[in-house]
N, C-alpha and C. Protein backbone atom coordinates (compact mmCIF):
# COMPACT_ATOMS: atom_id res chain seq x y z
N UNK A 1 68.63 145.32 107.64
CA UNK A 1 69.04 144.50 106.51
C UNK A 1 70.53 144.19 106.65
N UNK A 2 71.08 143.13 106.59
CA UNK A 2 72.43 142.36 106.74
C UNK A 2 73.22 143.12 105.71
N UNK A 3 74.53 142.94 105.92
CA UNK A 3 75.05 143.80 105.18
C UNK A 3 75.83 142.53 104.37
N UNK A 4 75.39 142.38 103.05
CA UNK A 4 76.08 141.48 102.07
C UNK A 4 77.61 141.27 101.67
N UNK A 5 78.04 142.48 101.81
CA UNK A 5 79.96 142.24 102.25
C UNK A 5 80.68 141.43 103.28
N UNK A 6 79.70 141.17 104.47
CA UNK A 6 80.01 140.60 105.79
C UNK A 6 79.64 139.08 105.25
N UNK A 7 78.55 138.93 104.75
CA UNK A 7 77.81 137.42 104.11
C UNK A 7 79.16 136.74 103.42
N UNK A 8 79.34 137.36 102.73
CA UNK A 8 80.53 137.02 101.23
C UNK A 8 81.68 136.75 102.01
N UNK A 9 82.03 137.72 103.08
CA UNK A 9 83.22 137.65 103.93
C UNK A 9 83.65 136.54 104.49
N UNK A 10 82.47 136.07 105.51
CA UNK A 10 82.54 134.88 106.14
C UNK A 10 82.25 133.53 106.04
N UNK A 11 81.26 133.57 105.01
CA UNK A 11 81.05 132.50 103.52
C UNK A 11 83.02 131.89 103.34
N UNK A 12 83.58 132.86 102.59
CA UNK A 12 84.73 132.93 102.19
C UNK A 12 85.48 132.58 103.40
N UNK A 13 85.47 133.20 104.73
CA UNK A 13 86.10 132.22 106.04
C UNK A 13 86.12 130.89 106.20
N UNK A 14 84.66 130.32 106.00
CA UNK A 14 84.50 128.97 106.71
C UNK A 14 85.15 128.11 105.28
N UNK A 15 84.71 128.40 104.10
CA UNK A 15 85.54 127.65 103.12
C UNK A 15 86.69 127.39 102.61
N UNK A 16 87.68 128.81 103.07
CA UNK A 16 88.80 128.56 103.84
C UNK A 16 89.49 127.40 104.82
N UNK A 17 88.73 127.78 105.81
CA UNK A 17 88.75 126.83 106.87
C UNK A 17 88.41 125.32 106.91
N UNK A 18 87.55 125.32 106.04
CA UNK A 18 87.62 123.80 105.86
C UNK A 18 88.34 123.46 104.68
N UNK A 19 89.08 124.14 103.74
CA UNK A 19 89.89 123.68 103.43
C UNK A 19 91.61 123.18 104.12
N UNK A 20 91.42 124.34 104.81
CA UNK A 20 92.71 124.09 105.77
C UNK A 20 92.87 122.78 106.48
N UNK A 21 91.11 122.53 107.20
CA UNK A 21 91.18 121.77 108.06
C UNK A 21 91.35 120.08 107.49
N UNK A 22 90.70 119.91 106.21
CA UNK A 22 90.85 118.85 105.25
C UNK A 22 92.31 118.80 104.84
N UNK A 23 92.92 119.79 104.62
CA UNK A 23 94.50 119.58 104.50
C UNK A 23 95.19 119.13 105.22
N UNK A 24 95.24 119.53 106.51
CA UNK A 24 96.01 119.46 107.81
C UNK A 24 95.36 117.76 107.69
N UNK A 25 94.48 117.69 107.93
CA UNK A 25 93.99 116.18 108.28
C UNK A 25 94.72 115.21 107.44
N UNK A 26 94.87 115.50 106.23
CA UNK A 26 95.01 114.37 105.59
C UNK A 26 96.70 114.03 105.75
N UNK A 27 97.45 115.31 105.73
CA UNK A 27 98.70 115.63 106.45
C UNK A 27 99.14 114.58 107.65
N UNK A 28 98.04 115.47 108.32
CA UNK A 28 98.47 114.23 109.52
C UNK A 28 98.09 112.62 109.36
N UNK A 29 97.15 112.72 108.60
CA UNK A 29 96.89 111.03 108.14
C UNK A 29 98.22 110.32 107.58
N UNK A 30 98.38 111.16 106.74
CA UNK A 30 99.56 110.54 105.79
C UNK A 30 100.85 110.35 106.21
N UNK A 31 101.37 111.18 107.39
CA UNK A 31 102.56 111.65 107.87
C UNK A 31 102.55 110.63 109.15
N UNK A 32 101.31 109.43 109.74
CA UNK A 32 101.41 109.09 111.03
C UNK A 32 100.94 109.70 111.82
N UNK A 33 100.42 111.16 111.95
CA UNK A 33 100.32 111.68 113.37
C UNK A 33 98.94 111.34 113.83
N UNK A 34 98.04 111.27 113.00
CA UNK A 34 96.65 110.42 113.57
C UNK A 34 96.48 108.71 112.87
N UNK A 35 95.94 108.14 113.30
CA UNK A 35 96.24 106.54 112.47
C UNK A 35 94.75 106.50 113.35
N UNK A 36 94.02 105.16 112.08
CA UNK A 36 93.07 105.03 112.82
C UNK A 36 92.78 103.19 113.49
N UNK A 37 92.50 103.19 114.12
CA UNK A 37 92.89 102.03 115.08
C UNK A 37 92.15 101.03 114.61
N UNK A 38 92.92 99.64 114.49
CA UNK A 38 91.98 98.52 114.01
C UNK A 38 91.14 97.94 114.85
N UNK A 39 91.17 98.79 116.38
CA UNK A 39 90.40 98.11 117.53
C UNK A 39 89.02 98.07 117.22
N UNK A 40 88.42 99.49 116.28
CA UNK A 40 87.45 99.13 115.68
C UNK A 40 86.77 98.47 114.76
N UNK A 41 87.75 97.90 113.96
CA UNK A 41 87.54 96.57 113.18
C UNK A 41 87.56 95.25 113.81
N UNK A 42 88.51 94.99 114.98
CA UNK A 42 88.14 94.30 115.60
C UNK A 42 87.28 94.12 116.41
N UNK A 43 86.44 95.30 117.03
CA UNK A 43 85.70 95.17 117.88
C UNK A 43 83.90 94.49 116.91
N UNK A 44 84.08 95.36 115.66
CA UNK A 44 83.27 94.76 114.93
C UNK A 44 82.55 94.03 114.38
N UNK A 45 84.14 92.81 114.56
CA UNK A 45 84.18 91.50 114.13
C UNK A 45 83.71 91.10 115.36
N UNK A 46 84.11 91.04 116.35
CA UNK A 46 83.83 90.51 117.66
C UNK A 46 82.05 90.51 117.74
N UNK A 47 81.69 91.89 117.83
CA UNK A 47 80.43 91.74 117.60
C UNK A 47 79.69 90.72 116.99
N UNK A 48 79.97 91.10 115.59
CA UNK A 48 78.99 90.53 114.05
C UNK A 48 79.55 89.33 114.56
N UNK A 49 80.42 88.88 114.39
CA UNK A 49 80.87 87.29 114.05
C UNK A 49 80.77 86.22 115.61
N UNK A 50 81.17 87.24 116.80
CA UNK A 50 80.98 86.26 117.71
C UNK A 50 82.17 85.53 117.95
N UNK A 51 83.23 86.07 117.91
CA UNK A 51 84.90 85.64 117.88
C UNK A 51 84.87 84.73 119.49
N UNK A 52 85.90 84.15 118.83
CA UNK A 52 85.91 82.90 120.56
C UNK A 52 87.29 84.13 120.65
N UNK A 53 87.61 83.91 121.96
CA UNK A 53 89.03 84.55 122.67
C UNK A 53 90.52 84.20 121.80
N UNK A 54 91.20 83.22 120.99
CA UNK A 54 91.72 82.77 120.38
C UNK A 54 91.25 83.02 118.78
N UNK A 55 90.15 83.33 118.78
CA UNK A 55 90.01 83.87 117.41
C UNK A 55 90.33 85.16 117.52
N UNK A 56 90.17 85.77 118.41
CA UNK A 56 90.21 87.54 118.54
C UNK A 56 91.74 88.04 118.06
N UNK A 57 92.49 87.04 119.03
CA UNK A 57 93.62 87.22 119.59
C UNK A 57 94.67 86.96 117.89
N UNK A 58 94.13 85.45 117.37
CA UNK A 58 94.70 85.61 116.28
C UNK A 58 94.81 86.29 115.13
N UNK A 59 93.41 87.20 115.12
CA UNK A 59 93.07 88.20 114.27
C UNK A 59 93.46 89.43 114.43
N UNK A 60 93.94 89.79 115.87
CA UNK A 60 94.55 90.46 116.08
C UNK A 60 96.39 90.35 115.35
N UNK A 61 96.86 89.43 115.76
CA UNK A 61 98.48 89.13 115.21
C UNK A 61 97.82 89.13 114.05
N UNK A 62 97.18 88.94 113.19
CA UNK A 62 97.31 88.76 111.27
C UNK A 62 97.09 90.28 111.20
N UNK A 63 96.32 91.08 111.61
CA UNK A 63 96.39 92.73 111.45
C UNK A 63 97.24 93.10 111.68
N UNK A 64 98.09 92.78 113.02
CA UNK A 64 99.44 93.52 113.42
C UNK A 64 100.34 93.44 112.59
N UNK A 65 100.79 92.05 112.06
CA UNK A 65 101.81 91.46 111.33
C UNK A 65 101.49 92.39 109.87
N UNK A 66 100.29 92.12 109.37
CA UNK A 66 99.61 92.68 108.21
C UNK A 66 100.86 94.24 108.14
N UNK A 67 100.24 94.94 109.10
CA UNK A 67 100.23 96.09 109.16
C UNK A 67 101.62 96.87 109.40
N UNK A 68 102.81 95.88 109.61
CA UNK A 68 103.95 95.96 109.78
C UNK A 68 104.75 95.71 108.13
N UNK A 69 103.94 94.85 107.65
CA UNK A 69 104.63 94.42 106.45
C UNK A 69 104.27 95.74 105.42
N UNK A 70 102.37 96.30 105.42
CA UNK A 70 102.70 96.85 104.62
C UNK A 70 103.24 98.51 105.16
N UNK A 71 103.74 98.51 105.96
CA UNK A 71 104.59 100.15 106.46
C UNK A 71 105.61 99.51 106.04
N UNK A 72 106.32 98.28 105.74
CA UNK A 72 107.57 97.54 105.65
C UNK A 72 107.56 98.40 103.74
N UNK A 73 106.77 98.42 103.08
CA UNK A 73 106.73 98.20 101.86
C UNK A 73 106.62 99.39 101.49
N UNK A 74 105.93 100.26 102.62
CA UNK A 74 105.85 102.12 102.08
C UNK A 74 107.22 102.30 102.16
N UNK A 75 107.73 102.10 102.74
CA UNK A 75 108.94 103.03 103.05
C UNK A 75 110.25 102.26 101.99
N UNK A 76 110.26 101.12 101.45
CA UNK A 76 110.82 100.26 100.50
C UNK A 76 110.60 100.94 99.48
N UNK A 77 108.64 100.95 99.21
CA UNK A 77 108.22 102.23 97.74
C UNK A 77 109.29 103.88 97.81
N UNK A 78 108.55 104.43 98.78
CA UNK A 78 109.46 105.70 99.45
C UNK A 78 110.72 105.93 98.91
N UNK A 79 111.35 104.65 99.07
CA UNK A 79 113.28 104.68 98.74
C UNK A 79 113.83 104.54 97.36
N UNK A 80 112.26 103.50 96.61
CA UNK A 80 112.73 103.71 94.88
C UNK A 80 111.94 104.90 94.61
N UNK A 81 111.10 105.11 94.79
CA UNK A 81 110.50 106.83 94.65
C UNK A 81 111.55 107.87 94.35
N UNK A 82 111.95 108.20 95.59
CA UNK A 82 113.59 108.74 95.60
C UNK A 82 114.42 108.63 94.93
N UNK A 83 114.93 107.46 94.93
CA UNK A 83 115.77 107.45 93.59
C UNK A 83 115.79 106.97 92.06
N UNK A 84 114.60 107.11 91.90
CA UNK A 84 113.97 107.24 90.48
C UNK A 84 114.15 108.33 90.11
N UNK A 85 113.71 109.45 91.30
CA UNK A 85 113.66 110.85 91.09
C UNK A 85 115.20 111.44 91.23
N UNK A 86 115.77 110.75 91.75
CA UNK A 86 117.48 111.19 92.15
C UNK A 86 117.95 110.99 90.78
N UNK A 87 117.52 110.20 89.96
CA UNK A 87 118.20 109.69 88.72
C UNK A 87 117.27 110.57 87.60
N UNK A 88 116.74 110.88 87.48
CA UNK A 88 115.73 111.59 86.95
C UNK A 88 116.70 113.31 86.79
N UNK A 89 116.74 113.28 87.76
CA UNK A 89 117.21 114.80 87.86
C UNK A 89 119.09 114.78 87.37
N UNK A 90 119.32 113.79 87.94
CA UNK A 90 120.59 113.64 87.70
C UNK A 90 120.70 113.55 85.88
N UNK A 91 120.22 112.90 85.11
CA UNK A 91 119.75 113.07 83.42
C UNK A 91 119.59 114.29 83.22
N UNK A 92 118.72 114.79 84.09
CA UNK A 92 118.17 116.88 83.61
C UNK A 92 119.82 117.12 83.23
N UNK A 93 120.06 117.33 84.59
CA UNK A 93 121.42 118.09 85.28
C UNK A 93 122.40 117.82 84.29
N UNK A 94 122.65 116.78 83.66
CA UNK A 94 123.48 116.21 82.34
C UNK A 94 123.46 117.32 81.21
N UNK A 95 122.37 116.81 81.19
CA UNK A 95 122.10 118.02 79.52
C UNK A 95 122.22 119.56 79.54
N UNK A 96 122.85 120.20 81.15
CA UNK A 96 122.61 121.67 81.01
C UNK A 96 124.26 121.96 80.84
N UNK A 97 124.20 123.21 80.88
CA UNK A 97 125.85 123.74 80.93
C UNK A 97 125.98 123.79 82.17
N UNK A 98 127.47 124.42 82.22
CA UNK A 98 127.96 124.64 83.73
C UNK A 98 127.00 125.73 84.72
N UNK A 99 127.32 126.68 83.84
CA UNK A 99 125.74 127.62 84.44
C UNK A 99 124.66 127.56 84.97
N UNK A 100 124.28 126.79 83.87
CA UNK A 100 122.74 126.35 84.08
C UNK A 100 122.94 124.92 85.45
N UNK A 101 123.41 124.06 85.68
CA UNK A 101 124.05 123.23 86.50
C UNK A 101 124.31 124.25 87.76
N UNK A 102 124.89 125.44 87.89
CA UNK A 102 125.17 125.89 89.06
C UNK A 102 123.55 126.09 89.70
N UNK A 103 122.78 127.10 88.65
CA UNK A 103 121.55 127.21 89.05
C UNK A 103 120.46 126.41 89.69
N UNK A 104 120.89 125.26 89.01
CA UNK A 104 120.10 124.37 88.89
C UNK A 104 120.28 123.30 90.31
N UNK A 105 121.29 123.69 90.63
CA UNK A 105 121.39 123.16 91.85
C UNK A 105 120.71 123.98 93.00
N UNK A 106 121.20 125.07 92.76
CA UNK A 106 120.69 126.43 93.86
C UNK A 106 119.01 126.66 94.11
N UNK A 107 118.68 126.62 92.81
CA UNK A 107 117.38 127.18 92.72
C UNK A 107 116.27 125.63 92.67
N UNK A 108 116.81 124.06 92.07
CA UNK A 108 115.70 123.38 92.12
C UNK A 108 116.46 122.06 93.17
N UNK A 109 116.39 122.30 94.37
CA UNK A 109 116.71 121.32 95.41
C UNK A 109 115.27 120.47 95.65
N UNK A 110 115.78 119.29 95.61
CA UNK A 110 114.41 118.47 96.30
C UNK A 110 113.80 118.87 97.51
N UNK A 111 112.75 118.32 97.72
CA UNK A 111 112.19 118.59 98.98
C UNK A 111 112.02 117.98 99.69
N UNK A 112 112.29 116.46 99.81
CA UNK A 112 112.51 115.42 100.65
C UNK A 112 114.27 115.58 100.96
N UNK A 113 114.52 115.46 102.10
CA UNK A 113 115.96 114.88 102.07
C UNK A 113 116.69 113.74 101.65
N UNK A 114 117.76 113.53 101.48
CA UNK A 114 118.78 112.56 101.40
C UNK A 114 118.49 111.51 101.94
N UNK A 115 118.18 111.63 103.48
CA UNK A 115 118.39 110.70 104.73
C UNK A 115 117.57 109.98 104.58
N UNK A 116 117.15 109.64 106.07
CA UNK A 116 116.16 108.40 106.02
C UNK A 116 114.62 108.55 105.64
N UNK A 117 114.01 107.33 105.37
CA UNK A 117 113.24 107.06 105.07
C UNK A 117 111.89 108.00 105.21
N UNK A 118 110.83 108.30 104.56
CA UNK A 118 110.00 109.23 105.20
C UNK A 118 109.91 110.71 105.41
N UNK A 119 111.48 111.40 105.20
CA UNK A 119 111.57 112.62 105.01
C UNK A 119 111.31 113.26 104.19
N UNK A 120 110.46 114.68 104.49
CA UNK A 120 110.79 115.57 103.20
C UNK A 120 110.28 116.75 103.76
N UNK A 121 109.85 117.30 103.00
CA UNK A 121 109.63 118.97 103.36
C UNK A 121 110.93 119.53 103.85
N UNK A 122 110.84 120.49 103.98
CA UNK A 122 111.91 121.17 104.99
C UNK A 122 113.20 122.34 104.03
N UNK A 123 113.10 121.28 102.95
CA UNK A 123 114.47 121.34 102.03
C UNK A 123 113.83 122.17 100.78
N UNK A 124 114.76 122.91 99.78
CA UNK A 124 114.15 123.63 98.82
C UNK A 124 113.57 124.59 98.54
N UNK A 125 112.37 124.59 97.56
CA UNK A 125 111.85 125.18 97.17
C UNK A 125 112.00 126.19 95.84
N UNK A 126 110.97 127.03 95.34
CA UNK A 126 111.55 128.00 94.19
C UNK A 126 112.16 129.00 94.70
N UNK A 127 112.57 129.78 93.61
CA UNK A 127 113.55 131.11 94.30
C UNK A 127 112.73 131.92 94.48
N UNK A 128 111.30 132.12 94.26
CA UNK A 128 110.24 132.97 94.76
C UNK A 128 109.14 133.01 96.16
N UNK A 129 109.75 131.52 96.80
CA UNK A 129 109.48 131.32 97.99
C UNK A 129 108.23 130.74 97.61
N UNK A 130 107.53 130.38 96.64
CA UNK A 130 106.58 130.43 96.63
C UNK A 130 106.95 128.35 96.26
N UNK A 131 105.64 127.56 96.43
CA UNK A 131 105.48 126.18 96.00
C UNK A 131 106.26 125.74 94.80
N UNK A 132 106.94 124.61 94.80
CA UNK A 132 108.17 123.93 94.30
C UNK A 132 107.41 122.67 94.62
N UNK A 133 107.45 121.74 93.34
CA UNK A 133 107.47 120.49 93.51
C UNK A 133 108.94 119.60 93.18
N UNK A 134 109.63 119.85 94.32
CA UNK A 134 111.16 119.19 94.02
C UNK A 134 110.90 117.86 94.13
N UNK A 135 110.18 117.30 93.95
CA UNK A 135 109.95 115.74 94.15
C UNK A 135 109.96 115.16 92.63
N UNK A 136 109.87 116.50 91.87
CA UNK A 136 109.47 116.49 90.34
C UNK A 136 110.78 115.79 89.33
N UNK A 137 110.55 115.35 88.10
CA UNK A 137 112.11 115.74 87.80
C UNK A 137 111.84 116.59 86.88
N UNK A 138 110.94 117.72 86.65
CA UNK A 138 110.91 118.60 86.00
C UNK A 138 111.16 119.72 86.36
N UNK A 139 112.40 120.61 86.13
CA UNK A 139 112.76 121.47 86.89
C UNK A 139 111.85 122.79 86.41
């Protein structure tokens, strides 16, 4: 007879694990590191529709172009994001005392950087090491 502690155990592994693995994925979706290729939309079209060589080709440049404008526009969103939230916090930071202002610097740092476009993580966090949403303006 199986021993039901081991069941529960590894039950509890794989659902783990696919949570991890759904995380990481979407991570890397979101971050650029996997992208998924419009060759299969084009190849699609090619199929179903029967594209002449000049149709391919132009459908190709309207995706490319497409696809430049809207990464043109994430990272435009990205920059008022930021400083919505830069201004956001900067209002908190107003209303505290000097004290609370020292802390408040120490203990609720954003988590995107300053710099360019696209950054974050790295920076911050709570003073318990534990998850911080410095992106917040709620300290």
């Amino acid at each position: 007879m199986p021993d039901k502690g081991k069941g529960w155990l590894f039950a509890a592994v794989a659902v783990v694990s696919l949570a991890i693995g759904f995380a990481a994925s979407s991570l890397a979706y979101r971050e650029g590191w996997l992208a998924v290729s419009h060759g299969s939309f084009i190849d699609r079209m090619q199929h179903e529709l029967n594209l002449t060589p000049t149709q391919r080709d132009q459908i190709v440049q309207i995706v490319d172009e497409t696809h430049s404008k809207v990464m043109a526009l994430r990272e435009e969103f990205q920059h008022q994001r930021r400083e919505q939230i830069r201004q956001a916090r900067a209002r908190v930071r107003a209303l505290l005392t000097p004290e609370q202002q020292e802390k408040f610097d120490r203990e609720f740092k954003p988590r995107y950087r300053e710099g360019g476009p696209g950054t974050h993580g790295g920076e911050g966090g709570s003073h318990d090491g534990g998850p911080h949403d410095g992106d917040s303006p709620h300290p």
